[in-house]
C-alpha atoms as a PDB file:
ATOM      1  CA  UNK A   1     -49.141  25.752 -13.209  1.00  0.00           C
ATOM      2  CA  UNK A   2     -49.371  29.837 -13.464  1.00  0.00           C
ATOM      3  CA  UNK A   3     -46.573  31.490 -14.393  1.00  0.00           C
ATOM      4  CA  UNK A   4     -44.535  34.426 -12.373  1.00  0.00           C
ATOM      5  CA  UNK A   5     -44.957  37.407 -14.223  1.00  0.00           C
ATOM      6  CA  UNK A   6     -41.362  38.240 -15.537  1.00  0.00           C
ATOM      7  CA  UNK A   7     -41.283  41.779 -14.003  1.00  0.00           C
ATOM      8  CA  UNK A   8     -40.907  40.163 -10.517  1.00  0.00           C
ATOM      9  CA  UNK A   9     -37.261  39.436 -11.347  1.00  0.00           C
ATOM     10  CA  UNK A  10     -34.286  41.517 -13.035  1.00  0.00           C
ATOM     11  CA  UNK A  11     -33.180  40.264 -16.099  1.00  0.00           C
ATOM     12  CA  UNK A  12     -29.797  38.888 -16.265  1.00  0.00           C
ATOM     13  CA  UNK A  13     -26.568  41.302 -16.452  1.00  0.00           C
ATOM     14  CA  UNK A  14     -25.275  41.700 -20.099  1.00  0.00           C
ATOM     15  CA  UNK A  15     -22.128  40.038 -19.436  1.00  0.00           C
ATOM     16  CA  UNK A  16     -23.591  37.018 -18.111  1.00  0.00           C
ATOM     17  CA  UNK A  17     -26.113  36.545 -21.354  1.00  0.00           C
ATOM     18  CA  UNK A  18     -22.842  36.979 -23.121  1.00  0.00           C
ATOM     19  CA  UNK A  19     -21.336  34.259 -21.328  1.00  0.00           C
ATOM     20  CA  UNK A  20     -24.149  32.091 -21.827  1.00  0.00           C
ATOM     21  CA  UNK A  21     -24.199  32.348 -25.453  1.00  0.00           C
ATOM     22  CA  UNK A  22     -20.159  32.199 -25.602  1.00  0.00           C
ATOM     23  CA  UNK A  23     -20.675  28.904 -23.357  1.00  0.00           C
ATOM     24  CA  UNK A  24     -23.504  27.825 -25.333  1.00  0.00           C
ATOM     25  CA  UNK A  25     -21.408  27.890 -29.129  1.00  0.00           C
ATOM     26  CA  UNK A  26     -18.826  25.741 -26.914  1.00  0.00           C
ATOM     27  CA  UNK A  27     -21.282  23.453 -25.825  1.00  0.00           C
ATOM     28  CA  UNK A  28     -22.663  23.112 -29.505  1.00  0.00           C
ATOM     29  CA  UNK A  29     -19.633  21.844 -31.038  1.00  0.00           C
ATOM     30  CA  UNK A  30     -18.709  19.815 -28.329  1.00  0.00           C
ATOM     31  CA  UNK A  31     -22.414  17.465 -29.030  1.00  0.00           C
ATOM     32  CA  UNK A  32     -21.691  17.878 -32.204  1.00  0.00           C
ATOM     33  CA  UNK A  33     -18.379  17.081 -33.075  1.00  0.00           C
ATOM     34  CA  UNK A  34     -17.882  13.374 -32.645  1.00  0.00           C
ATOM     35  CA  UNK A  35     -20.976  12.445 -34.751  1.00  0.00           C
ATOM     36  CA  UNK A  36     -19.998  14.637 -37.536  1.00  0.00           C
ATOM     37  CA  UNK A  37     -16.560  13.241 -37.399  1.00  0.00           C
ATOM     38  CA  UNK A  38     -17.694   9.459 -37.260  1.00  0.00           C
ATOM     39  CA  UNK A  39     -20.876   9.447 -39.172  1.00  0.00           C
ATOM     40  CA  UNK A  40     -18.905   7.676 -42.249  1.00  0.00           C
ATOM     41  CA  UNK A  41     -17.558   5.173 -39.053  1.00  0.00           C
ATOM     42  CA  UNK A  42     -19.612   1.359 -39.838  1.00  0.00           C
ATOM     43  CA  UNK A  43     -18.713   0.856 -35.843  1.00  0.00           C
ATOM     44  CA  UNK A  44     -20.050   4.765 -34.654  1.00  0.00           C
ATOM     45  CA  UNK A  45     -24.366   4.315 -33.482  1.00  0.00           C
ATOM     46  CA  UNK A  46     -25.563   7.874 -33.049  1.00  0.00           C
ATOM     47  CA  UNK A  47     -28.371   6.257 -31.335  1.00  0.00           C
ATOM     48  CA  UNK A  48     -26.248   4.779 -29.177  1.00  0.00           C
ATOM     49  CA  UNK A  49     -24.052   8.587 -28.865  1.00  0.00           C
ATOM     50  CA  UNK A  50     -27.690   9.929 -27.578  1.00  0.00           C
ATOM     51  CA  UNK A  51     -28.313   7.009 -25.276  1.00  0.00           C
ATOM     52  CA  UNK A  52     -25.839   9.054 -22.994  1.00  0.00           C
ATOM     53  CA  UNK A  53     -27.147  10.724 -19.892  1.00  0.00           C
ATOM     54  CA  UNK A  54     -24.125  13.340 -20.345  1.00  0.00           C
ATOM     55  CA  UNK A  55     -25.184  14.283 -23.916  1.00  0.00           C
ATOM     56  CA  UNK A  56     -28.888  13.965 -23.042  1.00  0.00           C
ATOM     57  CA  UNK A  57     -28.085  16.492 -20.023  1.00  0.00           C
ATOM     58  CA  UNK A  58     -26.134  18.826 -21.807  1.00  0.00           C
ATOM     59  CA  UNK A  59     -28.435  19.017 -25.069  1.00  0.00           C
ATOM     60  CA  UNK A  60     -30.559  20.920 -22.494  1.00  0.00           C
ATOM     61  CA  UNK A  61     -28.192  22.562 -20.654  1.00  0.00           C
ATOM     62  CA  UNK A  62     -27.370  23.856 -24.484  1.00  0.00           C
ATOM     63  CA  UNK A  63     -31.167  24.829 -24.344  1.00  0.00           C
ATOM     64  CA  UNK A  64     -31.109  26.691 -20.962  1.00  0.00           C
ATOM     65  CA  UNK A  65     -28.283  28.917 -22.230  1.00  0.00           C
ATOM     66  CA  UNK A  66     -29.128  29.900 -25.396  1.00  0.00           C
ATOM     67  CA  UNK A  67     -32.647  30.214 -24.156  1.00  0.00           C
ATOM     68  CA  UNK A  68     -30.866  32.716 -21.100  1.00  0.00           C
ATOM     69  CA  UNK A  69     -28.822  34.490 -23.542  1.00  0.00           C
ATOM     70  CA  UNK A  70     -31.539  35.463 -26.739  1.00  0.00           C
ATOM     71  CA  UNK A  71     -34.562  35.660 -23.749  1.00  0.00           C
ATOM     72  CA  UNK A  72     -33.916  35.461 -20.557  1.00  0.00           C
ATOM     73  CA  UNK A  73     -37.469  34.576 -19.636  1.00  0.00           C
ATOM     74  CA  UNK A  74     -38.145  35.251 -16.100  1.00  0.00           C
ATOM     75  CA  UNK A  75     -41.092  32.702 -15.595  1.00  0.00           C
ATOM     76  CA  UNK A  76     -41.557  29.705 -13.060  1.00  0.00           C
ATOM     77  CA  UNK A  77     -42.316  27.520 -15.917  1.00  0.00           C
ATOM     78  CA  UNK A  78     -38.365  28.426 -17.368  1.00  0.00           C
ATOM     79  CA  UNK A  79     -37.156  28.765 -13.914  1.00  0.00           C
ATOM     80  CA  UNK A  80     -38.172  25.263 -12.852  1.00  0.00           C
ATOM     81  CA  UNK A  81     -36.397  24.349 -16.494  1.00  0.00           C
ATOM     82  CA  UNK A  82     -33.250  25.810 -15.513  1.00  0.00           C
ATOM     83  CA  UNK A  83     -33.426  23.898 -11.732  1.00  0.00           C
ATOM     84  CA  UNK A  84     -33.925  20.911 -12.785  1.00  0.00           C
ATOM     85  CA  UNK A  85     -31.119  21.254 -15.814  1.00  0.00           C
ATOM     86  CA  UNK A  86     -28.845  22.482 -13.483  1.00  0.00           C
ATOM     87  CA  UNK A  87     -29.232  19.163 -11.097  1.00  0.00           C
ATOM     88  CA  UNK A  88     -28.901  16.925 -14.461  1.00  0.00           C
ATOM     89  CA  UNK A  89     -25.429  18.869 -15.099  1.00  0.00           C
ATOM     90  CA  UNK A  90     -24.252  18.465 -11.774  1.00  0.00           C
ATOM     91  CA  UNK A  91     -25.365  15.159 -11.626  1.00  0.00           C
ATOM     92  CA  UNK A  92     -23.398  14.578 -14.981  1.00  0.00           C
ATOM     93  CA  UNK A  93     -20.214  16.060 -13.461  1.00  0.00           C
ATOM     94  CA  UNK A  94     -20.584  14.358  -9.739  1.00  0.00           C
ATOM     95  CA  UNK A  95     -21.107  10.691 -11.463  1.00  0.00           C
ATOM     96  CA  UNK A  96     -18.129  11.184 -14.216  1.00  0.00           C
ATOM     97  CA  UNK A  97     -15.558  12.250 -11.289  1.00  0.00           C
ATOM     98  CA  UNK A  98     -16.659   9.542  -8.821  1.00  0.00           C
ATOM     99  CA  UNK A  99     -17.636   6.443 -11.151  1.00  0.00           C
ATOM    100  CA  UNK A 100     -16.689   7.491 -14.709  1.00  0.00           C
ATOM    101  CA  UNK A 101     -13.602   9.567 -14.585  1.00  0.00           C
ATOM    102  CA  UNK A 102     -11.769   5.765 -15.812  1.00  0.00           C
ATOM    103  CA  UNK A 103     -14.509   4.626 -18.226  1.00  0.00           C
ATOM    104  CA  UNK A 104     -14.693   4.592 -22.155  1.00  0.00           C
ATOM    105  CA  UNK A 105     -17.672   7.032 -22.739  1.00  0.00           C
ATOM    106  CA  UNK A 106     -17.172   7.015 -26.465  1.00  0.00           C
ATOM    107  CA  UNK A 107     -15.916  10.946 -25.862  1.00  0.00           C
ATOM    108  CA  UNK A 108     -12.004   9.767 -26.786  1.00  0.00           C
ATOM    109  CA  UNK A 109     -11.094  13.726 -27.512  1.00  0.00           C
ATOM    110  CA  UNK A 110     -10.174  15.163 -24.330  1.00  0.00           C
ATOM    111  CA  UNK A 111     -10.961  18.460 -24.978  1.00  0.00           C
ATOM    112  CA  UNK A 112     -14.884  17.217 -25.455  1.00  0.00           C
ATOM    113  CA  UNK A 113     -14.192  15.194 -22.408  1.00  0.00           C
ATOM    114  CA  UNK A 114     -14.030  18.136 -20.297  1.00  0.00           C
ATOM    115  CA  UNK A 115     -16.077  20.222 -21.918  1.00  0.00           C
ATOM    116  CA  UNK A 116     -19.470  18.188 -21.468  1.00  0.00           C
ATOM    117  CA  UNK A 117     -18.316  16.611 -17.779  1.00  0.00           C
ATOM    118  CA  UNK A 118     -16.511  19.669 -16.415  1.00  0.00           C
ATOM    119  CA  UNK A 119     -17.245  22.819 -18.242  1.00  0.00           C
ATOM    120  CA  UNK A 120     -20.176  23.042 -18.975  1.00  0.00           C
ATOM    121  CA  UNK A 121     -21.414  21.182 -15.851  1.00  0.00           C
ATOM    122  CA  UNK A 122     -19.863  23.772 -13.988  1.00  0.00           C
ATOM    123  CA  UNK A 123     -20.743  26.711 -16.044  1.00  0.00           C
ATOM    124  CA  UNK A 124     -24.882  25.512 -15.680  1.00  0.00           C
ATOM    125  CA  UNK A 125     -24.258  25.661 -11.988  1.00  0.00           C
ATOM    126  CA  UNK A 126     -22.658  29.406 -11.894  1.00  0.00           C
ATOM    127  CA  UNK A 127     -25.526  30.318 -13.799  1.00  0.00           C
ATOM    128  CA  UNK A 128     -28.116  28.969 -11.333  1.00  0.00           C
ATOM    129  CA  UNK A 129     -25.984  30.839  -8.061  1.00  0.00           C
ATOM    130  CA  UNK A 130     -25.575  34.276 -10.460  1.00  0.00           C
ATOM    131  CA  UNK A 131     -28.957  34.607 -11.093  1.00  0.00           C
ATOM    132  CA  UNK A 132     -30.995  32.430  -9.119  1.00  0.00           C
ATOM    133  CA  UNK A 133     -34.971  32.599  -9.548  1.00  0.00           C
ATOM    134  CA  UNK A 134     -36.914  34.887  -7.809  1.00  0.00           C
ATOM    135  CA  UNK A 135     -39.806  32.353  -6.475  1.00  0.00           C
ATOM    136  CA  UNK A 136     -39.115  29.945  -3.910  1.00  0.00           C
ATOM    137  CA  UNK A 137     -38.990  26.605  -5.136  1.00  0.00           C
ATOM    138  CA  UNK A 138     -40.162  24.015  -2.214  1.00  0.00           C
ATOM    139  CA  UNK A 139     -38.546  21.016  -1.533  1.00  0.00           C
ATOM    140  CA  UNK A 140     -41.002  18.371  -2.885  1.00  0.00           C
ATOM    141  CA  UNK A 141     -40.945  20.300  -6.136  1.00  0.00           C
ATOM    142  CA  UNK A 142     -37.306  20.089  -6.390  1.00  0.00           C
ATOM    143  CA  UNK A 143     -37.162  16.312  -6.243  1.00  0.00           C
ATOM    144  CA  UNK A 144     -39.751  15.646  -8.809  1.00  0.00           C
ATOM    145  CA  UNK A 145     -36.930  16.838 -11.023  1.00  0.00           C
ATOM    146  CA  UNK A 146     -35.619  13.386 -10.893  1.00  0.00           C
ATOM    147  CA  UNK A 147     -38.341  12.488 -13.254  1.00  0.00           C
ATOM    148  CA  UNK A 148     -35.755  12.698 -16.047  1.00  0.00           C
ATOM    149  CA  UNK A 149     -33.199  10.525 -14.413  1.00  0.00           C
ATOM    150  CA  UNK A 150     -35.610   7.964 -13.817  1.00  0.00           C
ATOM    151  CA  UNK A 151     -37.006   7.923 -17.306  1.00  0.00           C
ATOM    152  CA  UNK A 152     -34.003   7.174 -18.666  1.00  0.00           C
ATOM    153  CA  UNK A 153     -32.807   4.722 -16.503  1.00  0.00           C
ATOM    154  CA  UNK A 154     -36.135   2.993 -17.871  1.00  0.00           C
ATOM    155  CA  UNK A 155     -35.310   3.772 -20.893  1.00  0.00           C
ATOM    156  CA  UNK A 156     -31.852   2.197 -20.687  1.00  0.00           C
ATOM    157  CA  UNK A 157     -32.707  -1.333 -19.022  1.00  0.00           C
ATOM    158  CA  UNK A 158     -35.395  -1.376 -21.894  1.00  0.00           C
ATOM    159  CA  UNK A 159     -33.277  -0.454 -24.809  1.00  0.00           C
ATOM    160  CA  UNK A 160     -30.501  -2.391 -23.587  1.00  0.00           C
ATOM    161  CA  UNK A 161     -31.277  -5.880 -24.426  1.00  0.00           C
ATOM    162  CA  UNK A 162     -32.788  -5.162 -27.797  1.00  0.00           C
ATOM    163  CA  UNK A 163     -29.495  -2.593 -28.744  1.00  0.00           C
ATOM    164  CA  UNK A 164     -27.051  -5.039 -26.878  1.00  0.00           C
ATOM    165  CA  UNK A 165     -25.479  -1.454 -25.251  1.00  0.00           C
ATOM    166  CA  UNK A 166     -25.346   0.026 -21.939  1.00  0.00           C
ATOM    167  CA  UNK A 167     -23.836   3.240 -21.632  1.00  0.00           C
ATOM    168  CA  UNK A 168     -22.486   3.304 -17.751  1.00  0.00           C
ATOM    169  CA  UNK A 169     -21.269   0.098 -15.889  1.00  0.00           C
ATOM    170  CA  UNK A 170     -23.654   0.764 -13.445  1.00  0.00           C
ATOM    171  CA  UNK A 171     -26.644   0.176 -15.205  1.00  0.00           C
ATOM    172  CA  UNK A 172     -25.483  -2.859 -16.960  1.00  0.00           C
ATOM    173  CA  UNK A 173     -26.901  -6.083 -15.607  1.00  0.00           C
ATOM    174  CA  UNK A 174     -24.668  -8.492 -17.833  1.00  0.00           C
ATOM    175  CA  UNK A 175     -21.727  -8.573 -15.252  1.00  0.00           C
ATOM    176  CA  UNK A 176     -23.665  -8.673 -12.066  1.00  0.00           C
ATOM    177  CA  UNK A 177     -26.792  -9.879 -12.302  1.00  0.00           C
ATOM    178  CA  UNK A 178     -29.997  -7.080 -11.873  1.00  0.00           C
ATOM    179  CA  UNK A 179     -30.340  -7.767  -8.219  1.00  0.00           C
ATOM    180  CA  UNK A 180     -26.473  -6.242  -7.294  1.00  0.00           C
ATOM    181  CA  UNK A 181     -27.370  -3.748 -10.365  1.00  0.00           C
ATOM    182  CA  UNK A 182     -30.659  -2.508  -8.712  1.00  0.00           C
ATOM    183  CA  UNK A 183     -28.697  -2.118  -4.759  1.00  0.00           C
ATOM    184  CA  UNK A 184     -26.472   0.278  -6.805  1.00  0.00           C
ATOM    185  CA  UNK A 185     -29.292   2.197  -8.702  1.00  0.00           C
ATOM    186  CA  UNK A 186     -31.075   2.394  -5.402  1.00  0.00           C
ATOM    187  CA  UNK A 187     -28.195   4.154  -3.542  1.00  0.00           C
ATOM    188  CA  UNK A 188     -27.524   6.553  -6.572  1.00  0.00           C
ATOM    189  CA  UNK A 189     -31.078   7.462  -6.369  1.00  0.00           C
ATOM    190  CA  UNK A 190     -30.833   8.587  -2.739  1.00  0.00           C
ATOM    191  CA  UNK A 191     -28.066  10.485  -3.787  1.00  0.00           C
ATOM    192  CA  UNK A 192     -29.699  12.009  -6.524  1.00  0.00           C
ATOM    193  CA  UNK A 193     -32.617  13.202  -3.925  1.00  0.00           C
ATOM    194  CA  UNK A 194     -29.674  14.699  -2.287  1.00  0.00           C
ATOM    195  CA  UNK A 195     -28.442  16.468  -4.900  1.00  0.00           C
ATOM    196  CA  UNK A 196     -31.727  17.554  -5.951  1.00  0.00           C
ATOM    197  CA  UNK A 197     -32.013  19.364  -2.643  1.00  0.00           C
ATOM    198  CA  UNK A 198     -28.891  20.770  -2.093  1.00  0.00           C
ATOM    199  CA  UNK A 199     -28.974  22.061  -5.773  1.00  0.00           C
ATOM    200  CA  UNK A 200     -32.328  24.069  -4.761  1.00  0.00           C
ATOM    201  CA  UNK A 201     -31.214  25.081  -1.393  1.00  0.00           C
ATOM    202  CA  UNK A 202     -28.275  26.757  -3.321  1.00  0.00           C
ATOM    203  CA  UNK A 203     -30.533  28.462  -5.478  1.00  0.00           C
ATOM    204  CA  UNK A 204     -31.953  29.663  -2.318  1.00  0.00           C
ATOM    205  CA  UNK A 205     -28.930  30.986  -0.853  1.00  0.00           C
ATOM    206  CA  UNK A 206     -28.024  32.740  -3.773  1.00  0.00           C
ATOM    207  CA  UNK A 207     -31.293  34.500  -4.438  1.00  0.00           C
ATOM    208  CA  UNK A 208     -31.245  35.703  -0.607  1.00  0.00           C
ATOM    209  CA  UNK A 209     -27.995  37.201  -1.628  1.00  0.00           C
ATOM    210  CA  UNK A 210     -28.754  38.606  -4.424  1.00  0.00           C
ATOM    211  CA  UNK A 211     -32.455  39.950  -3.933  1.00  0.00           C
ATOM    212  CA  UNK A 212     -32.226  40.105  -0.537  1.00  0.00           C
ATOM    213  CA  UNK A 213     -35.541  40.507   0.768  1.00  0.00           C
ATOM    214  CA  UNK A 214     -37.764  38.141   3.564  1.00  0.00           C
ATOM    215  CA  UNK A 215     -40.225  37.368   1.506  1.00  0.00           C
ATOM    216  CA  UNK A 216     -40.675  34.633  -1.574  1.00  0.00           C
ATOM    217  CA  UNK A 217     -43.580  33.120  -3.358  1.00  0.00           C
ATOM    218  CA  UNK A 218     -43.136  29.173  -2.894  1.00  0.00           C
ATOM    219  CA  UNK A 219     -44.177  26.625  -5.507  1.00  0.00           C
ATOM    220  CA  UNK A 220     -45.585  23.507  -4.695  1.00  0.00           C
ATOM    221  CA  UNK A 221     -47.434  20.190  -6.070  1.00  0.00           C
ATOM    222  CA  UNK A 222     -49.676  21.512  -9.079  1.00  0.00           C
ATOM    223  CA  UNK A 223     -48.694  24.948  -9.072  1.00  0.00           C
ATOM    224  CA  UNK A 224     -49.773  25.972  -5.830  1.00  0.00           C
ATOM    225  CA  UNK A 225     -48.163  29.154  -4.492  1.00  0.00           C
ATOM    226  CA  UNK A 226     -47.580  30.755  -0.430  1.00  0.00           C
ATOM    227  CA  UNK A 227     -45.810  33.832   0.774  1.00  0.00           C
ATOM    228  CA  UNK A 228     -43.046  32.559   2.831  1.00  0.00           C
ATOM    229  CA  UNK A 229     -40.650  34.449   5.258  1.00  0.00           C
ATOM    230  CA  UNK A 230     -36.913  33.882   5.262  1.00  0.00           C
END
């Protein structure tokens, strides 16, 4: 994969690097609060505490903006980063409100609560729409995103048994059986693929806004590049 050379983008306004880093302290003692707190606890597993998608997601959504406020690199490599952060965030704050919003997710302070599933979830996707990257991402490229998603949920059905701990309801087999588990994984996939591509088309939108010229260098498969017209 070749990189975009960073002077075919404006860096990011002062304010918003200000933000980010403002956002990013937040976001810090959010993660880090409830292990600190409980690692004295016999009953607290900070394997278990990182066995979360929504910590997992927002350790790099920490990344992305303290990366964006010190740097602000303007490569496809970083800019590919930030997409496919920005779906894991809004994927964090989609599931929590439709499936989760009810659930013990070991974050009992609410303040932390709403930082990590509303917050920052929200603040990731501002960031994306403010300054959007400058290449065209295609659509193919934007689902391979879900590699991250799907590694974990690996991760989780193998861990699992062996930890005797599931961290969602959904991908816990004990209640249901795997076969009613797996229909359910299935249709959250497809809606992942759907947020995946409604996360880059808004990229899109905002970058016509902001840049607003006809045309963008779109990345595909392996790196390839194309001029496109808008």
């Amino acid at each position: 994969m070749t990189d975009t050379p960073a002077s075919t983008a404006p860096h990011s306004p002062a304010l918003v690097r200000i933000l980010r880093f403002a956002f990013a302290v937040l976001g810090f003692v959010a993660l880090a609060w409830i292990p600190l707190r409980n690692l004295d606890t016999p009953s607290f597993s900070v394997a278990n505490y990182f066995s979360y998608f929504t910590i997992l997601s927002n350790v790099l959504a920490l990344v992305v903006l303290l990366v964006g406020a010190v740097s602000d690199p303007q490569s496809e490599r970083w800019q590919l980063f930030r997409g496919a952060t920005t779906l894991y965030m809004v994927i964090t704050g989609i599931i929590y409100a439709v499936l989760l919003a009810d659930v013990d997710v070991q974050l009992t302070d609410k303040w932390i609560n709403d930082t990590l599933h509303r917050y920052i979830p929200l603040v990731i996707l501002l960031d994306w729409l403010i300054s959007p990257p400058r290449m065209r991402i295609s659509d193919g490229r934007s689902v391979t995103w879900l590699w991250f998603p799907l590694a974990y949920g690996i991760y989780t059905l193998v861990r699992g048994p062996f930890a005797d701990f599931y961290p969602y309801p959904f991908i816990d087999p004990r209640p249901n059986g795997y076969l009613q588990m797996a229909i359910g994984l299935v249709v959250l996939l497809l809606a992942f693929v759907l947020m995946a591509l409604a996360v880059n088309a808004a990229g899109r939108l905002a970058r016509r806004w902001r840049y607003g010229d006809g045309k963008e260098v779109e990345t595909h498969f392996g790196g390839v590049e194309r001029e496109v017209e808008e």
